[in-house]
Protein backbone atom coordinates (compact mmCIF):
# COMPACT_ATOMS: atom_id res chain seq x y z
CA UNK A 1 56.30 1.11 94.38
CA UNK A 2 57.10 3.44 97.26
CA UNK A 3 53.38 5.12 98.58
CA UNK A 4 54.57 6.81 101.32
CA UNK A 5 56.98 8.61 103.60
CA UNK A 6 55.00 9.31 107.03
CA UNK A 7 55.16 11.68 109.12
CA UNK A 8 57.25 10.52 111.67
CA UNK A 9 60.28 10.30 109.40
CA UNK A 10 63.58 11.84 111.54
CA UNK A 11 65.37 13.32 108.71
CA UNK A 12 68.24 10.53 109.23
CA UNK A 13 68.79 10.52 105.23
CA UNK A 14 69.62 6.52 105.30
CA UNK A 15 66.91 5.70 103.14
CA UNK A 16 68.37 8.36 100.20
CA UNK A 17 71.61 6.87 100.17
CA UNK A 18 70.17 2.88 99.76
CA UNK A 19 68.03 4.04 97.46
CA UNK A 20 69.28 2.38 93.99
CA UNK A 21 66.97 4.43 91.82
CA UNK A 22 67.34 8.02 93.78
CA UNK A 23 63.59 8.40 94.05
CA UNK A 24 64.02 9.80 97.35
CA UNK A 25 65.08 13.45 98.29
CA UNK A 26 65.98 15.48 101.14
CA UNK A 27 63.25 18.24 101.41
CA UNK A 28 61.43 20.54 103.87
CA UNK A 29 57.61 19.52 105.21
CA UNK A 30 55.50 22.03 107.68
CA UNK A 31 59.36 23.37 108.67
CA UNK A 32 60.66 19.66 109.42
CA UNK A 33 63.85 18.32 107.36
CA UNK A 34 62.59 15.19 105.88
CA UNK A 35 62.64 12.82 103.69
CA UNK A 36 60.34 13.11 100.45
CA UNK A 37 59.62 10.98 97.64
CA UNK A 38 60.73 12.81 94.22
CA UNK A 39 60.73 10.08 91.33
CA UNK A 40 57.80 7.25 92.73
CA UNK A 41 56.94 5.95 89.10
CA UNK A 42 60.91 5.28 89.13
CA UNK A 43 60.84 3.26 92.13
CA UNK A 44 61.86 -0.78 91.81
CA UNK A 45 60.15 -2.08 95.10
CA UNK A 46 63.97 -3.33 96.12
CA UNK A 47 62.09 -2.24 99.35
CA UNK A 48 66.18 -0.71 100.68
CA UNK A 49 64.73 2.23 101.94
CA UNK A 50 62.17 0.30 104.56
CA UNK A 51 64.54 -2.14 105.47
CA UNK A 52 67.36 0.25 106.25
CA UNK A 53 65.40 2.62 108.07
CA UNK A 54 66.38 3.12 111.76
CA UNK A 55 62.64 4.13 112.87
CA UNK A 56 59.81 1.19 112.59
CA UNK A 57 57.22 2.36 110.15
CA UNK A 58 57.94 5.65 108.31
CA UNK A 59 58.26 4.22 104.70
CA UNK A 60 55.85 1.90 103.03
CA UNK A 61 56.58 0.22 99.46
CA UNK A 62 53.94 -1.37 98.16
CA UNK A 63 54.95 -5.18 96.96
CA UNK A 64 53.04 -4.93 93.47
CA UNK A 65 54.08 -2.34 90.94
CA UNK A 66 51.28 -0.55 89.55
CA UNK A 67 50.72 -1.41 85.50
């Protein structure tokens, strides 16, 4: 399940569009365009939105769904 979007996200939007499940949203944080996580009890692990991200280490998705 996805845990976390950090800080340090650029805005980019790549991780909303390989997002299967659309958990993830565009939204606004401390006046920053960012991504945000919207649905995380919808969330698959496919693990798209880590592996397509441009930036090393702004999305973590946990391996094991919670029961």
């Amino acid at each position: 399940m996805i845990e976390k979007i950090g800080e340090n996200c650029s805005g980019c939007g790549i991780c909303i569009m390989s997002c299967p499940m659309d958990v993830i949203r565009m939204g606004e944080l401390e006046g920053k365009k960012r991504a945000i996580i919207r649905y995380p009890l919808d969330c698959m692990s496919c693990f798209n939105c880590e592996f397509d991200c441009p930036f090393p280490g702004p999305i973590y998705v946990n391996p094991l769904r919670s029961p």
